[in-house]
Structures are given as structure tokens and as C-alpha cells.
PDB file of N, CA and C in Angstrom:
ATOM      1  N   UNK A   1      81.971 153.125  63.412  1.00  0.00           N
ATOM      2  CA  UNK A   1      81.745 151.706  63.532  1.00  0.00           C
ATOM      3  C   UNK A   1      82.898 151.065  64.286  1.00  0.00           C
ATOM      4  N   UNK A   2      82.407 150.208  65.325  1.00  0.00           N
ATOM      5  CA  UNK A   2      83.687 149.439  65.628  1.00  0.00           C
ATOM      6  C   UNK A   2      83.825 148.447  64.681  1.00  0.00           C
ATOM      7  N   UNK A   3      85.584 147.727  65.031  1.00  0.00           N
ATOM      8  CA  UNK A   3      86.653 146.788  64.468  1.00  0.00           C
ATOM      9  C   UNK A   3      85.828 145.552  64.709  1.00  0.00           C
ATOM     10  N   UNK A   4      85.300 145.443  65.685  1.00  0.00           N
ATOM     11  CA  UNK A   4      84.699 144.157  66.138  1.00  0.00           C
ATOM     12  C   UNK A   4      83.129 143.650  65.054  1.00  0.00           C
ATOM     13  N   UNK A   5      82.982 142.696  64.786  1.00  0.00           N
ATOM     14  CA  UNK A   5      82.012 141.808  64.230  1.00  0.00           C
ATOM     15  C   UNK A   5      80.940 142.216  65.296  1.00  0.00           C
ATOM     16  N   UNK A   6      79.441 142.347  64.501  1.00  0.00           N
ATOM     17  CA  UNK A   6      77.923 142.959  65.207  1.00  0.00           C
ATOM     18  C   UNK A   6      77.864 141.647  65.773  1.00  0.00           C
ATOM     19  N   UNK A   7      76.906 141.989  66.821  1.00  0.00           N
ATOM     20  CA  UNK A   7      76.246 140.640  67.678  1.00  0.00           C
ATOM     21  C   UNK A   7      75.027 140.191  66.724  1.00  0.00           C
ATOM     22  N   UNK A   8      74.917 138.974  66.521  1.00  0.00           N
ATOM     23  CA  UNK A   8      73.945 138.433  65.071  1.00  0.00           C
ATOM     24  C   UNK A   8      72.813 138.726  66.007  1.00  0.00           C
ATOM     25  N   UNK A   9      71.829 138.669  64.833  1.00  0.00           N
ATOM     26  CA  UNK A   9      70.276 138.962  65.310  1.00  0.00           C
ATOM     27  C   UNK A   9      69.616 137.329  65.806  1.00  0.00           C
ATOM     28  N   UNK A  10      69.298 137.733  66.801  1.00  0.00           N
ATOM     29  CA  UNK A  10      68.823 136.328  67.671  1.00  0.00           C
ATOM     30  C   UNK A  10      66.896 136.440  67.588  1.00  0.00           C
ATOM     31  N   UNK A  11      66.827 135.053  66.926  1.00  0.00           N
ATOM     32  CA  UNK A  11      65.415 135.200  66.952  1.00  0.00           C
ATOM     33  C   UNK A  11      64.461 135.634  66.078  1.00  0.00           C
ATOM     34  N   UNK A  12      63.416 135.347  65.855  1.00  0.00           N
ATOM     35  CA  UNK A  12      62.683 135.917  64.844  1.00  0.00           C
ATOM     36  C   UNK A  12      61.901 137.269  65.359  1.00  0.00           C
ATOM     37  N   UNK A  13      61.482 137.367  66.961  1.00  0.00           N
ATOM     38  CA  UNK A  13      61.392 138.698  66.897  1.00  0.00           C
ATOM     39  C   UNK A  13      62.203 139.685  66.948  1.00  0.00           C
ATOM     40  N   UNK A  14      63.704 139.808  66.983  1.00  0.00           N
ATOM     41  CA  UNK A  14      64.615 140.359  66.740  1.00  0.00           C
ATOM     42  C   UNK A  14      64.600 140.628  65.443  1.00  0.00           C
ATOM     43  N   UNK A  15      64.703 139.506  64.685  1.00  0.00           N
ATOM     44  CA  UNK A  15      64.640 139.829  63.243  1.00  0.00           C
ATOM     45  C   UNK A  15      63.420 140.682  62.708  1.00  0.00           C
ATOM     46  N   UNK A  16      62.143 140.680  62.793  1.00  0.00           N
ATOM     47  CA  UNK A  16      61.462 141.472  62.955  1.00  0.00           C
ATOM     48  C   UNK A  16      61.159 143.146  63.263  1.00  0.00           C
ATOM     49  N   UNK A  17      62.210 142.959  64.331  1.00  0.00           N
ATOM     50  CA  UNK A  17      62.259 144.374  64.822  1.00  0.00           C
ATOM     51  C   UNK A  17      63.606 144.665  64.137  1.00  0.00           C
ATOM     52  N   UNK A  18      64.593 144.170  63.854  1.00  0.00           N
ATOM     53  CA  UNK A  18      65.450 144.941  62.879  1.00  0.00           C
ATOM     54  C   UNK A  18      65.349 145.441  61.577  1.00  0.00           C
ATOM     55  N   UNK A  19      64.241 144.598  60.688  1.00  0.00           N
ATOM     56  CA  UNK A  19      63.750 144.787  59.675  1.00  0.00           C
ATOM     57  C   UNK A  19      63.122 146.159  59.739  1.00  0.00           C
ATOM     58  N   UNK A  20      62.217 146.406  60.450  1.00  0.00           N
ATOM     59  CA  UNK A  20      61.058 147.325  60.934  1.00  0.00           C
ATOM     60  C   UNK A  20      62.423 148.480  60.840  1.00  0.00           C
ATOM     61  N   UNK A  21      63.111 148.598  61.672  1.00  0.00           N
ATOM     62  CA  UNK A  21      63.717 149.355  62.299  1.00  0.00           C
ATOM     63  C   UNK A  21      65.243 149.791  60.751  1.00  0.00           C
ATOM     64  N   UNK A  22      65.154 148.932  59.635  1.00  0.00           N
ATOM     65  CA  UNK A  22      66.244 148.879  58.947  1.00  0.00           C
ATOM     66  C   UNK A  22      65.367 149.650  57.624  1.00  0.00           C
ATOM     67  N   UNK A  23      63.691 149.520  57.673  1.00  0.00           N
ATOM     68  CA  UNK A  23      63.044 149.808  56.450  1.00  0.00           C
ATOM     69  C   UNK A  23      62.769 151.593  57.193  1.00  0.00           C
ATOM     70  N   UNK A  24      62.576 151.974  58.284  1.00  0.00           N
ATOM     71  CA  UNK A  24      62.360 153.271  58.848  1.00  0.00           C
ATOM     72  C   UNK A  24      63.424 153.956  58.388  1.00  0.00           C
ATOM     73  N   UNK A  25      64.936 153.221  58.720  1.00  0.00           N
ATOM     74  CA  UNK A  25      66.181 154.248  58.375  1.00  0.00           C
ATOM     75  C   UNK A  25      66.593 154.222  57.308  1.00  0.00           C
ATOM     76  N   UNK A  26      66.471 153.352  56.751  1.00  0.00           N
ATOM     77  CA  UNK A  26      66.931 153.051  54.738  1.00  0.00           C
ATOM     78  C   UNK A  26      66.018 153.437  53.933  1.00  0.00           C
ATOM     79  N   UNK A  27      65.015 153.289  53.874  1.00  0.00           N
ATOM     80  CA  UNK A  27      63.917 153.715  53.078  1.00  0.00           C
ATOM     81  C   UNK A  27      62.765 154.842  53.476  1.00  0.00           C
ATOM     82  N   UNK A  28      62.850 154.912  54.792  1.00  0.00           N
ATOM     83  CA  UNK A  28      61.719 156.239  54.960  1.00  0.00           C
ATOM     84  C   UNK A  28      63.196 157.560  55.359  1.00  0.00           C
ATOM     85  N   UNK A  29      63.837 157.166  55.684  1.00  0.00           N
ATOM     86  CA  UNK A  29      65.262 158.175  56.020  1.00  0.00           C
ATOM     87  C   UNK A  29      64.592 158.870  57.474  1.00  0.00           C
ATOM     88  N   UNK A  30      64.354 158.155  58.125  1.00  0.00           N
ATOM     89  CA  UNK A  30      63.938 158.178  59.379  1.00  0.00           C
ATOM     90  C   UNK A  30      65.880 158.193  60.352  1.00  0.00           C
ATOM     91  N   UNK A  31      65.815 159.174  61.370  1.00  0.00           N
ATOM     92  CA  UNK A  31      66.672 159.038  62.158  1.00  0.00           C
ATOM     93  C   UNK A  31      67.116 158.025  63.188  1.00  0.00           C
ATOM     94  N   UNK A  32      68.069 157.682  63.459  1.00  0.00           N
ATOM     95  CA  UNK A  32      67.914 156.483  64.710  1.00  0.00           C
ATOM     96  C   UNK A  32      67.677 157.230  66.066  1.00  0.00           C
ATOM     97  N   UNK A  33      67.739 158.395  66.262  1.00  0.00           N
ATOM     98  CA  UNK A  33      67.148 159.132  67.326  1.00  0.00           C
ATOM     99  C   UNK A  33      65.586 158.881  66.998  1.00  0.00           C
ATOM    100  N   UNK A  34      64.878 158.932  66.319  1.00  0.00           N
ATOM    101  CA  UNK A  34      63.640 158.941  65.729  1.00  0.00           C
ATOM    102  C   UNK A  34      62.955 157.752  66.282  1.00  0.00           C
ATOM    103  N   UNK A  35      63.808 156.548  65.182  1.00  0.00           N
ATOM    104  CA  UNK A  35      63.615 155.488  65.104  1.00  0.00           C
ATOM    105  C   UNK A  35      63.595 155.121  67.047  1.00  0.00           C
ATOM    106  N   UNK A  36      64.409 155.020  67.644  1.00  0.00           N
ATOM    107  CA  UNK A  36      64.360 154.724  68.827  1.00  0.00           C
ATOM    108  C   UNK A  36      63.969 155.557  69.926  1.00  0.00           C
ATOM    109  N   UNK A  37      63.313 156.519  69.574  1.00  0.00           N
ATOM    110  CA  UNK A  37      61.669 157.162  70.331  1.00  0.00           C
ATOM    111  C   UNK A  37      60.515 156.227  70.293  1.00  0.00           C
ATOM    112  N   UNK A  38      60.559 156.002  68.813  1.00  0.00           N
ATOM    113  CA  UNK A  38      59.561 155.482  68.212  1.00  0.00           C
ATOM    114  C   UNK A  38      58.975 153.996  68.641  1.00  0.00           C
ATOM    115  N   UNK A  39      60.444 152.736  69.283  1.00  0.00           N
ATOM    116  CA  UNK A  39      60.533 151.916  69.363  1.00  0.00           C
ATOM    117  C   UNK A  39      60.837 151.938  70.721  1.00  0.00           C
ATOM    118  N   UNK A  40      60.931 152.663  71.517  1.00  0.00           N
ATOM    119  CA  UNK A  40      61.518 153.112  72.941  1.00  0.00           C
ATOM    120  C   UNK A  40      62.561 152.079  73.497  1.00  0.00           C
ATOM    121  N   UNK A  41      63.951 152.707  72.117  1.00  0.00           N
ATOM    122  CA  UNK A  41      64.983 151.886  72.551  1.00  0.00           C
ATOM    123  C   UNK A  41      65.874 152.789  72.642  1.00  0.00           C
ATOM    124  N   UNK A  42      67.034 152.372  72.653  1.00  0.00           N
ATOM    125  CA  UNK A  42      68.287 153.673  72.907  1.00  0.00           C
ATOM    126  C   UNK A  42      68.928 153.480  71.484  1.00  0.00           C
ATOM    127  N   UNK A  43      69.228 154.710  71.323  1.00  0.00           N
ATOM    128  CA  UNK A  43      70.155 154.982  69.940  1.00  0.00           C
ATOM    129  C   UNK A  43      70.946 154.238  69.616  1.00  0.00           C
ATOM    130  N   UNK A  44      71.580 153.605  70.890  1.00  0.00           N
ATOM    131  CA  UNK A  44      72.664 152.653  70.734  1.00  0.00           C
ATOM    132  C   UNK A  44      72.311 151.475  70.224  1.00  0.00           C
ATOM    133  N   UNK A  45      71.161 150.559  70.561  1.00  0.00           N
ATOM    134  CA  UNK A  45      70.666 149.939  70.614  1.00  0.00           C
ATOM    135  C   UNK A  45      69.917 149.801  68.689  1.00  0.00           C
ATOM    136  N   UNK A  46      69.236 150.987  68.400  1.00  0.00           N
ATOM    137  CA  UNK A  46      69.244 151.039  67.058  1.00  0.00           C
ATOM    138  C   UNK A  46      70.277 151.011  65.904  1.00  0.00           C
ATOM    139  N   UNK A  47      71.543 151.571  66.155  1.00  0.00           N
ATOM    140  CA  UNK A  47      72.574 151.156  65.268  1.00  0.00           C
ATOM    141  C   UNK A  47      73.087 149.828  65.225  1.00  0.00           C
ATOM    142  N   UNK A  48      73.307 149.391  66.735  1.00  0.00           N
ATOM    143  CA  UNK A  48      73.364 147.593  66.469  1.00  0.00           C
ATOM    144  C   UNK A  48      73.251 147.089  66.157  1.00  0.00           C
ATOM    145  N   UNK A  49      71.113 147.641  65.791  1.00  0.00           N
ATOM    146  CA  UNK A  49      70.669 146.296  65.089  1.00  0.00           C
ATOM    147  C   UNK A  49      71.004 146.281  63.793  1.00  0.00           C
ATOM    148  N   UNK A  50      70.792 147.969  63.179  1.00  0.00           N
ATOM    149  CA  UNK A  50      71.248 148.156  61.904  1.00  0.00           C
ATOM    150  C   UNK A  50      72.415 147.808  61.109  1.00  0.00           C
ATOM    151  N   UNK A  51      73.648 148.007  61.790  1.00  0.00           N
ATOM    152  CA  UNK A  51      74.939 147.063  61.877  1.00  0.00           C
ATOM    153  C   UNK A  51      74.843 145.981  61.897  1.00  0.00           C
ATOM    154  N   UNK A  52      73.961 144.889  62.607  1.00  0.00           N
ATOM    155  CA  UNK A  52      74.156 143.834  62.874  1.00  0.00           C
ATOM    156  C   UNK A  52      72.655 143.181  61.066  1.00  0.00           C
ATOM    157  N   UNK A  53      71.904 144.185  60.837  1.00  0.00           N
ATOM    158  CA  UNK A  53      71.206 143.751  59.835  1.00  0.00           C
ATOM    159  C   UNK A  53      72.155 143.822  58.725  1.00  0.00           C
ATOM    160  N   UNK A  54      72.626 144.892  58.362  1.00  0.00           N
ATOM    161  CA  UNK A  54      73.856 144.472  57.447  1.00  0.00           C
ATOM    162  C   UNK A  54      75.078 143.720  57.571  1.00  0.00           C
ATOM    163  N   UNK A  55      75.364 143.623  58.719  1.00  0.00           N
ATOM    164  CA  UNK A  55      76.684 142.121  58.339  1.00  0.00           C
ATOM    165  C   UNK A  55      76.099 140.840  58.005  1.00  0.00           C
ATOM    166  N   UNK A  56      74.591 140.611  58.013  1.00  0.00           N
ATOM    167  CA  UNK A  56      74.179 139.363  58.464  1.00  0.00           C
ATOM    168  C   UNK A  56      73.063 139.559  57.250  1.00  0.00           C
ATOM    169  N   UNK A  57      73.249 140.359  56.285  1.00  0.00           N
ATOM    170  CA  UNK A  57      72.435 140.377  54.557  1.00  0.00           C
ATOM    171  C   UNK A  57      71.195 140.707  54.544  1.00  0.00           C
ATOM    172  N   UNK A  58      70.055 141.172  55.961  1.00  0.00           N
ATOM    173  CA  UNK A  58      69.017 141.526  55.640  1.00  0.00           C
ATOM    174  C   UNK A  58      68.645 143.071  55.133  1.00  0.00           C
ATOM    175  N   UNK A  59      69.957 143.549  55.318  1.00  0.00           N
ATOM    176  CA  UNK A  59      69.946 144.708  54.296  1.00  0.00           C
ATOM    177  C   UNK A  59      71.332 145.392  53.245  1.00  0.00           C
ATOM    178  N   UNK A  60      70.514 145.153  51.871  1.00  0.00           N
ATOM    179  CA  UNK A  60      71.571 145.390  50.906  1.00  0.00           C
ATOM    180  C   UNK A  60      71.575 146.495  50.655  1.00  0.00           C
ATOM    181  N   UNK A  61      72.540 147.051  50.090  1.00  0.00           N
ATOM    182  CA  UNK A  61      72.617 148.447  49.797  1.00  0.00           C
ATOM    183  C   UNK A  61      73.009 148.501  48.206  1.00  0.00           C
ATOM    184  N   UNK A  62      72.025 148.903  46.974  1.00  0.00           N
ATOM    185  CA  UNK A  62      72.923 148.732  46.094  1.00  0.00           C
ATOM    186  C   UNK A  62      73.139 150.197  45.415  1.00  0.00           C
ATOM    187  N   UNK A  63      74.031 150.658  44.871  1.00  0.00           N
ATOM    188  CA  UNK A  63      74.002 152.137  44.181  1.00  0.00           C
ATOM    189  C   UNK A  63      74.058 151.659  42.614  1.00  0.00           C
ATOM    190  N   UNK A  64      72.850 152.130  41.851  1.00  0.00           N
ATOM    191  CA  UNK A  64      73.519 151.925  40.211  1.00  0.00           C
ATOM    192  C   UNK A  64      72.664 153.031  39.751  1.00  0.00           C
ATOM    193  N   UNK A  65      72.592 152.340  38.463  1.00  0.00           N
ATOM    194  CA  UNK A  65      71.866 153.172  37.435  1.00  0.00           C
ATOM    195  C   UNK A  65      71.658 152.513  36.224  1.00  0.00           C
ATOM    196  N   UNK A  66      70.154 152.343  35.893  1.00  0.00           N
ATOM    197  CA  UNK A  66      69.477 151.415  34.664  1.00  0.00           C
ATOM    198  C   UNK A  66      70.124 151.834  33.171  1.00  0.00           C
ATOM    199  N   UNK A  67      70.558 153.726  33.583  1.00  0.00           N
ATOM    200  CA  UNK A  67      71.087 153.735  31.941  1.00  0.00           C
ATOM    201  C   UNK A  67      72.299 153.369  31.285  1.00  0.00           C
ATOM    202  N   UNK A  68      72.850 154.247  30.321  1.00  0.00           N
ATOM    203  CA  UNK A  68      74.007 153.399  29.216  1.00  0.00           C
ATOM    204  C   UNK A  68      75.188 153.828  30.459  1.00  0.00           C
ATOM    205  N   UNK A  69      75.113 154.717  31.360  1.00  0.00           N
ATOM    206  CA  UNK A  69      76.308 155.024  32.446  1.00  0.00           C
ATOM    207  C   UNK A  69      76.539 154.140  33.092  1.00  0.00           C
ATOM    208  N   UNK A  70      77.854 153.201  33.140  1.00  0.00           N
ATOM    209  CA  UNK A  70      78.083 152.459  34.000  1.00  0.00           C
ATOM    210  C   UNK A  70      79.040 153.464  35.489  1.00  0.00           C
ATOM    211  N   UNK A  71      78.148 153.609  36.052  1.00  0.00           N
ATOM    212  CA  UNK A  71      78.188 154.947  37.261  1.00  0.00           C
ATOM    213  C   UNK A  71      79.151 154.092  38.719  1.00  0.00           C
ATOM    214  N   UNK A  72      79.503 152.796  38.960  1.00  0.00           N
ATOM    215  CA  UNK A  72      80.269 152.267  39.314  1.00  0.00           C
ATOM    216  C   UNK A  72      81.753 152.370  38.710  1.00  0.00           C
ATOM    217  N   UNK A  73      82.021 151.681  37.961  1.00  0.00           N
ATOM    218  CA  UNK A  73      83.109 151.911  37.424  1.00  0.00           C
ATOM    219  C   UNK A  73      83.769 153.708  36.898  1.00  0.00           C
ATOM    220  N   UNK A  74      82.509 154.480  36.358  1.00  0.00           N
ATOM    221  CA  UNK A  74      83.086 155.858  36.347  1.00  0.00           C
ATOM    222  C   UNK A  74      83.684 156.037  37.432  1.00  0.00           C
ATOM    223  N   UNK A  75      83.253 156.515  38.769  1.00  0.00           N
ATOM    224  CA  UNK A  75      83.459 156.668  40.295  1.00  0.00           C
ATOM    225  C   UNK A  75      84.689 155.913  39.974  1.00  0.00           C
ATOM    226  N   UNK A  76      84.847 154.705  40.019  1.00  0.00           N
ATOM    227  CA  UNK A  76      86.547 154.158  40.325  1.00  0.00           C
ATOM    228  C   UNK A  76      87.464 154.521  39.500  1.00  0.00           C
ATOM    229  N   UNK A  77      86.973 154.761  38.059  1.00  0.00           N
ATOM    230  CA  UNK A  77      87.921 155.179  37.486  1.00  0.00           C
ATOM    231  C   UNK A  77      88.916 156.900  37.750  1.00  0.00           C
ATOM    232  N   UNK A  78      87.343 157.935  37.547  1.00  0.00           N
ATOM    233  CA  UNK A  78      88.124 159.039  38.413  1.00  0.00           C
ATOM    234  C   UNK A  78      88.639 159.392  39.325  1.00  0.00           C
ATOM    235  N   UNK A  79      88.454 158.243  40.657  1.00  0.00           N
ATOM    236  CA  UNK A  79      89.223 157.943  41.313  1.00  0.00           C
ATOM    237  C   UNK A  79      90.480 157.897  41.346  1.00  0.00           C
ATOM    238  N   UNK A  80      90.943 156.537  41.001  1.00  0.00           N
ATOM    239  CA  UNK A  80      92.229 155.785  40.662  1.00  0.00           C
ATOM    240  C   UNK A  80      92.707 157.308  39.731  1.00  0.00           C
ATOM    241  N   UNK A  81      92.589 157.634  38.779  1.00  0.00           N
ATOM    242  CA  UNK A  81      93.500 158.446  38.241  1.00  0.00           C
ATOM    243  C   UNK A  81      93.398 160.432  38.785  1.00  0.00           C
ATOM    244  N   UNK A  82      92.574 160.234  39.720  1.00  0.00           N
ATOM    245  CA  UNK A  82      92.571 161.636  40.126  1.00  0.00           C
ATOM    246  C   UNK A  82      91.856 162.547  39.272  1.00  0.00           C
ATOM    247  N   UNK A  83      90.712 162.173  38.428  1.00  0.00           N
ATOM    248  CA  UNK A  83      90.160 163.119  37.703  1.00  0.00           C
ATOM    249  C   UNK A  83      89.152 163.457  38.082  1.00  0.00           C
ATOM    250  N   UNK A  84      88.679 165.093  37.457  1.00  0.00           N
ATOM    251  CA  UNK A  84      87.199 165.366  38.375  1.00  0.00           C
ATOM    252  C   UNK A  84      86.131 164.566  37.420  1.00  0.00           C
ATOM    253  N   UNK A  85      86.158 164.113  36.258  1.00  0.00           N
ATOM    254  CA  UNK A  85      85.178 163.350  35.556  1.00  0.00           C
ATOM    255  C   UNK A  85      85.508 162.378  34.901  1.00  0.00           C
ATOM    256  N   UNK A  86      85.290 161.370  34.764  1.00  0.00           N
ATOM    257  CA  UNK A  86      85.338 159.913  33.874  1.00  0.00           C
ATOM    258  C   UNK A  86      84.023 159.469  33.814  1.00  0.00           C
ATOM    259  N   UNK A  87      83.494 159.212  32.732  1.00  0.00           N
ATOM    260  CA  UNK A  87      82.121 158.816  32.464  1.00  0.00           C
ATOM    261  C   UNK A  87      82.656 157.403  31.395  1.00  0.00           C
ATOM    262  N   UNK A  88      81.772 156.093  32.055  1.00  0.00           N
ATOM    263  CA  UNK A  88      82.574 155.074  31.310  1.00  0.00           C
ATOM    264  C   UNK A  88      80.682 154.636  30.952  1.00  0.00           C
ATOM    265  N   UNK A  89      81.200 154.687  29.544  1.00  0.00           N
ATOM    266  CA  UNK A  89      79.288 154.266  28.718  1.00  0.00           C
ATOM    267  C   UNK A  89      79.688 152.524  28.929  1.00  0.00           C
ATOM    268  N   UNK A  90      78.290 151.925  28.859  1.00  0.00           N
ATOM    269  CA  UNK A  90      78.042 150.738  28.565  1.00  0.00           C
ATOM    270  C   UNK A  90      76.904 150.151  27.598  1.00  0.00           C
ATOM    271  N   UNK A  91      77.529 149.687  26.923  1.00  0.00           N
ATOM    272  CA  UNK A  91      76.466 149.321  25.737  1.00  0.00           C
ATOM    273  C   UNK A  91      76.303 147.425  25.997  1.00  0.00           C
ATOM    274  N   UNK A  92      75.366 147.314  25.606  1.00  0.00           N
ATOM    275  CA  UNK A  92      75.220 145.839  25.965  1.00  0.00           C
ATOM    276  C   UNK A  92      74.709 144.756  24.417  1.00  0.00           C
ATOM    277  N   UNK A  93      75.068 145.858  23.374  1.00  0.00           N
ATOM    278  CA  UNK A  93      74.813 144.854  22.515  1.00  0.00           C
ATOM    279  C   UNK A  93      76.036 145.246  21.381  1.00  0.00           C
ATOM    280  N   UNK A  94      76.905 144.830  20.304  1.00  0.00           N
ATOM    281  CA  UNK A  94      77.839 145.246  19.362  1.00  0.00           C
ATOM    282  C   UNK A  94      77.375 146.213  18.561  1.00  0.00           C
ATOM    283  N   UNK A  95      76.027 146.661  18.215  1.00  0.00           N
ATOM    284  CA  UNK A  95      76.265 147.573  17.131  1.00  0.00           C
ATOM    285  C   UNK A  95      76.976 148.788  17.340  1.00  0.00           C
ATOM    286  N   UNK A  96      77.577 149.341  16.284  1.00  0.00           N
ATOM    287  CA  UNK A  96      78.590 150.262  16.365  1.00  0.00           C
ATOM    288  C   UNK A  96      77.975 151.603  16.409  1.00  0.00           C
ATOM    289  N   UNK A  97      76.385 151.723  15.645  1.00  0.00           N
ATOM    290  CA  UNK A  97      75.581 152.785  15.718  1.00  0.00           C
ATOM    291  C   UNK A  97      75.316 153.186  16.909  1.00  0.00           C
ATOM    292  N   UNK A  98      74.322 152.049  17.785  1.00  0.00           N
ATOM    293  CA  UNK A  98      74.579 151.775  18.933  1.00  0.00           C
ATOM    294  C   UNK A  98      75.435 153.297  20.242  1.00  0.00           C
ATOM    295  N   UNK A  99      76.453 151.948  19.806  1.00  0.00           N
ATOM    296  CA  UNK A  99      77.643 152.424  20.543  1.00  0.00           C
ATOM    297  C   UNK A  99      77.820 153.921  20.000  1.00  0.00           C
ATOM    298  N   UNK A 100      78.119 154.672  18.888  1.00  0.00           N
ATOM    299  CA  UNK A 100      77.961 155.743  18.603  1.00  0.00           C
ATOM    300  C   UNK A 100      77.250 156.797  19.234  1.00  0.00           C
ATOM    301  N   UNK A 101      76.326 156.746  19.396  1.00  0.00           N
ATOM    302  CA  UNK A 101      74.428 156.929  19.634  1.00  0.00           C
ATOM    303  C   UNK A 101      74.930 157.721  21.617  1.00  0.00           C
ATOM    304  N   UNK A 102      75.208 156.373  21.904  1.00  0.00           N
ATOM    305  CA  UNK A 102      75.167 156.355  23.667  1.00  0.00           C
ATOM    306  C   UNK A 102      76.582 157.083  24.070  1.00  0.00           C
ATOM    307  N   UNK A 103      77.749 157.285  23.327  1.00  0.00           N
ATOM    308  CA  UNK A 103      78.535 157.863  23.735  1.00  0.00           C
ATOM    309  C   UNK A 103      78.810 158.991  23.347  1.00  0.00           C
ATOM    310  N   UNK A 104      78.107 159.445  22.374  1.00  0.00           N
ATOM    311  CA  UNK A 104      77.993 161.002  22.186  1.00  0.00           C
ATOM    312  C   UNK A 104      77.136 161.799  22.846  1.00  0.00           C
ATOM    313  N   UNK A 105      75.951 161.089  23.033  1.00  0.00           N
ATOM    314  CA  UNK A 105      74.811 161.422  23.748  1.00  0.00           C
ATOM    315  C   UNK A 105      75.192 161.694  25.431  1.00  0.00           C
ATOM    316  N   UNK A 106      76.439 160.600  25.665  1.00  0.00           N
ATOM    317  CA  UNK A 106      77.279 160.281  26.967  1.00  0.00           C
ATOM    318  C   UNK A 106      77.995 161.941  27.040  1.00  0.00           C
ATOM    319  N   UNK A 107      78.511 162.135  26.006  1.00  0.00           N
ATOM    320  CA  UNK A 107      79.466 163.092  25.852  1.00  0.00           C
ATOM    321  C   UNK A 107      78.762 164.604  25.626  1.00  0.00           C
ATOM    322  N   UNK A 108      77.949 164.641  24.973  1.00  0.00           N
ATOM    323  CA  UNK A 108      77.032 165.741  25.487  1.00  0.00           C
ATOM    324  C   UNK A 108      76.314 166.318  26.298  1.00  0.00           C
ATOM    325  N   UNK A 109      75.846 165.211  27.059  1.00  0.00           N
ATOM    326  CA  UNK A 109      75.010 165.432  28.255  1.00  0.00           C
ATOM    327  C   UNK A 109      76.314 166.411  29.665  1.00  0.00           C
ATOM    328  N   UNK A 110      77.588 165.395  29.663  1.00  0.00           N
ATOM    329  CA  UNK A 110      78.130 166.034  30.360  1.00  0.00           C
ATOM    330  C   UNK A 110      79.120 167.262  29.629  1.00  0.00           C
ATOM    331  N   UNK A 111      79.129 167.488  28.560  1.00  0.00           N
ATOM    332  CA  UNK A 111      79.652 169.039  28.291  1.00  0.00           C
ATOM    333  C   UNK A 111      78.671 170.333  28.359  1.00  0.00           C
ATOM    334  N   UNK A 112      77.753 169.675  28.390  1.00  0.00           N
ATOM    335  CA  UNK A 112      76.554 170.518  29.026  1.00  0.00           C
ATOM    336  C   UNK A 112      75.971 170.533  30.838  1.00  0.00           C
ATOM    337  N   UNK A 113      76.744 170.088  30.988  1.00  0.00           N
ATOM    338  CA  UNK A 113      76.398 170.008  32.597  1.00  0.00           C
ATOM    339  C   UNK A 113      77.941 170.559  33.118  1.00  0.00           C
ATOM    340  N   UNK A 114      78.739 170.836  32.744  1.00  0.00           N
ATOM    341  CA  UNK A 114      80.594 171.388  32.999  1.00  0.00           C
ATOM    342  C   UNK A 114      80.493 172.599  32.439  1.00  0.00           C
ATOM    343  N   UNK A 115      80.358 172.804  31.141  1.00  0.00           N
ATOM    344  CA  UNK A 115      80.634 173.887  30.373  1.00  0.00           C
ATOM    345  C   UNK A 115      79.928 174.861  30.730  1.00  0.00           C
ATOM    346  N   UNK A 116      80.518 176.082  31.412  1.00  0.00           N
ATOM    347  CA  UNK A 116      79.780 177.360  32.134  1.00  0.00           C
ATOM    348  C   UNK A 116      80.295 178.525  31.318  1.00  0.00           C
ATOM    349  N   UNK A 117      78.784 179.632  31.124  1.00  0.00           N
ATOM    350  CA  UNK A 117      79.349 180.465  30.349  1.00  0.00           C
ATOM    351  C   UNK A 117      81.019 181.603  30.577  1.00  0.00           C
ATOM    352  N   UNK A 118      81.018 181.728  31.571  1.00  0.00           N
ATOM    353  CA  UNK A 118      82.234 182.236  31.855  1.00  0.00           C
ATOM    354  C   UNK A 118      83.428 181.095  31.170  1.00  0.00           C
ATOM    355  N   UNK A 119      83.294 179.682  30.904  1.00  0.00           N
ATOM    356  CA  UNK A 119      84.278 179.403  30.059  1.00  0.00           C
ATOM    357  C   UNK A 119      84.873 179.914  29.213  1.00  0.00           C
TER     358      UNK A 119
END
């Protein structure tokens, strides 16, 4: 990526065709070689727009996960301290059972996904 700020999308058929062109590569996992066969534009020309659809919010990118793993904050945490695993649970209501429940369940799931018989 260059340092420099994308050229904004001009127009509604621009916008149009970046959309088109942002739902092929984000969601069908279509190539921008592909994509710009397809659209008979130049490769170059397809990352632009794609660049220029994300600086300008018509495409979000979000990474999560609906369960008790708050899978953001794990990632930063093993990060920041250099570990190969940090699993940080999230519970969203006080009970302590609850909380019990999701972090053992937290804690089993991954000693069973690490723990190899040669341990």
C-alpha cells in the first residue's frame, strides 16, 4: 500500500462499481486479477478502488466471535507479552456459576487442542 491517502470514489457509478468489485474480493474471495478480467479493468485499477472503498467506509472489515472468547483482546494480549496462548473469556452477566461454567469450559477446550500425546 502506498503512504499516500486513496483517490475518493467519484460518483455514484463509481460507487457502484467499487461495491460490485469490493463484494467479488471480500466476500466471494475472488482475485483482483479475476475481478479485473471480469470488469475489463487493470489490476491496478481494482486495488484502488478497493483501497479507496476502505478509506472512505464502504467496506468494513470486522474479525470477532459471538462466543464467551473475547478473540480480540486474546490476540493482543499474547502479543504484548510474547505468549503462544492467552485466551481471555468474557462473560456478560455476574453470576459466578456463570463465570465458572465458561472458563473451565475456556480452559478445556484449549488443553485439548495443545496437549499432544507425546507430551
Amino acid at each position: 500500500m502506498s503512504s499516500r491517502a486513496p483517490e475518493p470514489i467519484r460518483g455514484p457509478a463509481e460507487l457502484v462499481l467499487a461495491a460490485s468489485i469490493a463484494r467479488r474480493h471480500y466476500v466471494d474471495g475472488r482475485t483482483k486479477i479475476e475481478i479485473a478480467e471480469e470488469f475489463r479493468l487493470s489490476r491496478f485499477k481494482v486495488a484502488r478502488l478497493l483501497e479507496a472503498a476502505r478509506a472512505q467506509g464502504l467496506v468494513r472489515i470486522e474479525i470477532g466471535h459471538a462466543g464467551t472468547i473475547d478473540v480480540d483482546t486474546s490476540g493482543r494480549l499474547a502479543e504484548r507479552f510474547g505468549l503462544r496462548h492467552a485466551i481471555v473469556v468474557d462473560t456478560r452477566d455476574d453470576d459466578p456459576i456463570s463465570l465458572r461454567r465458561n472458563l473451565g469450559t475456556a480452559a478445556a477446550d484449549l488443553l485439548s487442542e495443545i496437549v499432544t500425546p507425546a507430551m
